[in-house]
C-alpha atoms as a PDB file:
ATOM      1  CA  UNK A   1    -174.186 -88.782 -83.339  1.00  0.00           C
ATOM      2  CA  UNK A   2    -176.887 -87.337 -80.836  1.00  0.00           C
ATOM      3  CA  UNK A   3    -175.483 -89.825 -78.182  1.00  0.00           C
ATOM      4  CA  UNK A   4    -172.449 -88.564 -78.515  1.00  0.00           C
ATOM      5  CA  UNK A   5    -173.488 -84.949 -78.395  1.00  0.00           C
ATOM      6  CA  UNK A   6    -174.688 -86.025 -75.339  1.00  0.00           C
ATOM      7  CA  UNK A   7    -171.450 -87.477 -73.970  1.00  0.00           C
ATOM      8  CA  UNK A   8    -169.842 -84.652 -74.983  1.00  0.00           C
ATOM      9  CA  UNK A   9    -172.050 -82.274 -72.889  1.00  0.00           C
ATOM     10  CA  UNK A  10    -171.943 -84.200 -69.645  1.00  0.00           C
ATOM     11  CA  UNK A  11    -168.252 -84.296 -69.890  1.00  0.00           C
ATOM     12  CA  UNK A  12    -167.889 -80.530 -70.502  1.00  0.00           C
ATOM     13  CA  UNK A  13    -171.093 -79.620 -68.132  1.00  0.00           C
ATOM     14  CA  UNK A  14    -169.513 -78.898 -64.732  1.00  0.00           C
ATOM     15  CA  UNK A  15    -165.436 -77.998 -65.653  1.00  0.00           C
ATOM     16  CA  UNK A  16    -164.648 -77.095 -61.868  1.00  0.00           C
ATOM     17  CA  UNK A  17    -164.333 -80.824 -60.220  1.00  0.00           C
ATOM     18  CA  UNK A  18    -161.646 -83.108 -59.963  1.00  0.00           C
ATOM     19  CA  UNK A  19    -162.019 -85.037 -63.000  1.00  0.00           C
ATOM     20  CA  UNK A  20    -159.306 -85.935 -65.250  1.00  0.00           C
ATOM     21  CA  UNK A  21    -160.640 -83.601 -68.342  1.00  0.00           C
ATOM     22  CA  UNK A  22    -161.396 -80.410 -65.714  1.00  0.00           C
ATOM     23  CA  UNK A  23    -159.619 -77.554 -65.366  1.00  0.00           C
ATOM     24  CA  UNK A  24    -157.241 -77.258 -63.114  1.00  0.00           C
ATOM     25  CA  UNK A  25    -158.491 -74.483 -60.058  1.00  0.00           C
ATOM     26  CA  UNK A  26    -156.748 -75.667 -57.439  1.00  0.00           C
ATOM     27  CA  UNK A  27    -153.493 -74.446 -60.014  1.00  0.00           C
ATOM     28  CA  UNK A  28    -154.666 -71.321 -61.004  1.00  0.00           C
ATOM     29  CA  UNK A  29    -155.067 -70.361 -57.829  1.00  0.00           C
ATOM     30  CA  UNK A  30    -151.784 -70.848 -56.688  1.00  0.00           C
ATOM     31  CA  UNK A  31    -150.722 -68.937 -59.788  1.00  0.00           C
ATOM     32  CA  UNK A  32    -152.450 -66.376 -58.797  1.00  0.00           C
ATOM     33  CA  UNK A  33    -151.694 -66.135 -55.524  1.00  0.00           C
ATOM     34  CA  UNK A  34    -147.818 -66.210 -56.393  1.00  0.00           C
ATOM     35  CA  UNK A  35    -148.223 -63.546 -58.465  1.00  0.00           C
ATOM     36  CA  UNK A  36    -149.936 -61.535 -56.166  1.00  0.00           C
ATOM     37  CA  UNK A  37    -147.544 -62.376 -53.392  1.00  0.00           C
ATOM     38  CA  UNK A  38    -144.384 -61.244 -56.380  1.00  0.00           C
ATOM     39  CA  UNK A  39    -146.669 -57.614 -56.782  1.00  0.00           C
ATOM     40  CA  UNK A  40    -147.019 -56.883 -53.068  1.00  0.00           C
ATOM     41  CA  UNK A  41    -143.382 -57.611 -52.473  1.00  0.00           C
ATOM     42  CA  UNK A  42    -142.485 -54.366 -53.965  1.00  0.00           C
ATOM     43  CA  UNK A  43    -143.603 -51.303 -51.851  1.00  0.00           C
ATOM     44  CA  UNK A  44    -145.731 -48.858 -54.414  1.00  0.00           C
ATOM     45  CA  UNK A  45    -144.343 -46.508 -56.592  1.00  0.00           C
ATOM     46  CA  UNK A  46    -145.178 -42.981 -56.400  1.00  0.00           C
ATOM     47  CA  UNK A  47    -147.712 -42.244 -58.951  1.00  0.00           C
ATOM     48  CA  UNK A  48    -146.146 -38.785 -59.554  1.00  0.00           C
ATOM     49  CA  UNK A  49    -143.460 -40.378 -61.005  1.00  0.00           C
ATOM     50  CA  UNK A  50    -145.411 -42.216 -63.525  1.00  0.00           C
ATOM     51  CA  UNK A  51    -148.017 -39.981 -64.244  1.00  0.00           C
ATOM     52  CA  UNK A  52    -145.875 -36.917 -65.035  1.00  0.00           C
ATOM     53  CA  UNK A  53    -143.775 -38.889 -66.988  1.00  0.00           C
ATOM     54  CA  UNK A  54    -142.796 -37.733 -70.674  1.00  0.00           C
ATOM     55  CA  UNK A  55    -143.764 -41.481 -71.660  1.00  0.00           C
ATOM     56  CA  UNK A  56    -147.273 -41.080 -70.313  1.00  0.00           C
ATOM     57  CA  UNK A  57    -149.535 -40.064 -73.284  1.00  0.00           C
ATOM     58  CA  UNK A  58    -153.232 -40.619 -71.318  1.00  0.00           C
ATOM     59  CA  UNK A  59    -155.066 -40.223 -74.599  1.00  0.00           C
ATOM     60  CA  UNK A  60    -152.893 -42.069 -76.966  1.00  0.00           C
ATOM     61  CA  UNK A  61    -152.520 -42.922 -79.857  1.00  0.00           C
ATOM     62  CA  UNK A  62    -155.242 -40.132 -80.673  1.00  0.00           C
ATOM     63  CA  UNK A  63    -153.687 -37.415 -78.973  1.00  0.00           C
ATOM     64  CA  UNK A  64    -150.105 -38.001 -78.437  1.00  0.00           C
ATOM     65  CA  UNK A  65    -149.968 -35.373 -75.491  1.00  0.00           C
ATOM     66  CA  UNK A  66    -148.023 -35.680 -72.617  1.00  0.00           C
ATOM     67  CA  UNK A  67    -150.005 -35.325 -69.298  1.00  0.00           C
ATOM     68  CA  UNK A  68    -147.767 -32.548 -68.419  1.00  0.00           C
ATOM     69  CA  UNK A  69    -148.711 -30.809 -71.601  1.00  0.00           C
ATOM     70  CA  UNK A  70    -152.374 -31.613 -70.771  1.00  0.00           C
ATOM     71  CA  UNK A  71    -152.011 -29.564 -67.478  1.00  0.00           C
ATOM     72  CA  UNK A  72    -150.097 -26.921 -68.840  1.00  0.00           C
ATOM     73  CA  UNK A  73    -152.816 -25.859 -71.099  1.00  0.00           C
ATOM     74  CA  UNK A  74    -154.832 -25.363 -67.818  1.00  0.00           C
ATOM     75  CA  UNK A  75    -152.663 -22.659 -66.802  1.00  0.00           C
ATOM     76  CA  UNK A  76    -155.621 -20.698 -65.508  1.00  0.00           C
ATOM     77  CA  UNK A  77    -157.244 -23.545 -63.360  1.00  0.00           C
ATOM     78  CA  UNK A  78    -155.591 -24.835 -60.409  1.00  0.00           C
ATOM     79  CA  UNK A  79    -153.634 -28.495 -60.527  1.00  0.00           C
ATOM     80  CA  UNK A  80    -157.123 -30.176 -58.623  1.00  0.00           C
ATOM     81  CA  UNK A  81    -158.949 -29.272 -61.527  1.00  0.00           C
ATOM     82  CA  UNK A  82    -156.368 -29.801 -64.252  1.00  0.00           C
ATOM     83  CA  UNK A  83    -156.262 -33.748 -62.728  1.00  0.00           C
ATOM     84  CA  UNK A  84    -159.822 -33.732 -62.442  1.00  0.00           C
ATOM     85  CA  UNK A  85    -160.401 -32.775 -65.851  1.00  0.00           C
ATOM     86  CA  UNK A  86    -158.024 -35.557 -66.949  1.00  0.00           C
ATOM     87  CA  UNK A  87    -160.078 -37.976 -65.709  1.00  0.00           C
ATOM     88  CA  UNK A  88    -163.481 -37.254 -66.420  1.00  0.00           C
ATOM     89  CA  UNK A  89    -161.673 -37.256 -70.216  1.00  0.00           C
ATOM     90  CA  UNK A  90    -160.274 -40.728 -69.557  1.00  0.00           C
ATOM     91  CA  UNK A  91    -163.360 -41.888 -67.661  1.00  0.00           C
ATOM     92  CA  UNK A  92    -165.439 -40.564 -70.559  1.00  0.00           C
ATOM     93  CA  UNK A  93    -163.229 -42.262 -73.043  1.00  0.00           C
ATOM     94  CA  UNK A  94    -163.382 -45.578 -71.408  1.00  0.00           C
ATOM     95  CA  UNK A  95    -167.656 -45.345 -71.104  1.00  0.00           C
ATOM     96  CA  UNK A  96    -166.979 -44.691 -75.310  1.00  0.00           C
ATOM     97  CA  UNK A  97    -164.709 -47.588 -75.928  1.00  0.00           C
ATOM     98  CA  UNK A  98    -166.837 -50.002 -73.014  1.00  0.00           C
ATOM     99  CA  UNK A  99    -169.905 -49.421 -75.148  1.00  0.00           C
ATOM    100  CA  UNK A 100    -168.240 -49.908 -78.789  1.00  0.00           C
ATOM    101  CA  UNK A 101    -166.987 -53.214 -77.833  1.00  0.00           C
ATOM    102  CA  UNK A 102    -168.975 -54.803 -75.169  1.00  0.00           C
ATOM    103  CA  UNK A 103    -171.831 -57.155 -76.314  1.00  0.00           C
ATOM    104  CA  UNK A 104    -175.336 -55.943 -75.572  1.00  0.00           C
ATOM    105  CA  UNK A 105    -178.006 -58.417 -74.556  1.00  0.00           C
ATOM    106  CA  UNK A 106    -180.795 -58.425 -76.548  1.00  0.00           C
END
């Protein structure tokens, strides 16, 4: 049983050559790179058009806001600060959600 613990670990101990039971690089590279090459066949949208989009709830599903409606409420600060608001909440909510779920070494 230990020998074949053993076995088992040499086989499984470097994944990235060009043995029969490795993974398969050289493929998922190309994968990758065909992808990429399907993404920056199409020129950029204009983020206006997404962001200020009635589908585009930032905050979601806890606040089921538009991002229009977000800005609206900052009727009193210019549009630079209404945006830059916006993300310092989203930036702060990602920090929150990054340190719920990510593993902390010990």
């Amino acid at each position: 049983l230990y020998i074949g613990f053993l076995e088992i670990g040499q086989e499984i101990e470097n994944p990235f050559n060009y043995d029969e039971n490795d993974l398969d690089l050289d493929l998922f590279c190309l994968q990758i790179q065909r992808e990429l090459a399907e993404i920056t066949a199409h020129p950029a949208p204009d983020p206006s058009g997404f962001i200020f989009s009635q589908f585009n709830q930032p905050f979601a599903p806890g606040d089921r806001r538009t991002a229009i409606d977000i800005l609206r409420q900052k009727k009193d600060t210019d549009d630079r600060e209404a945006v830059a608001g916006v993300r310092q909440t989203l930036v702060k909510n990602y920090q929150l959600i990054h340190e719920a779920t990510f593993r902390k070494k010990k």
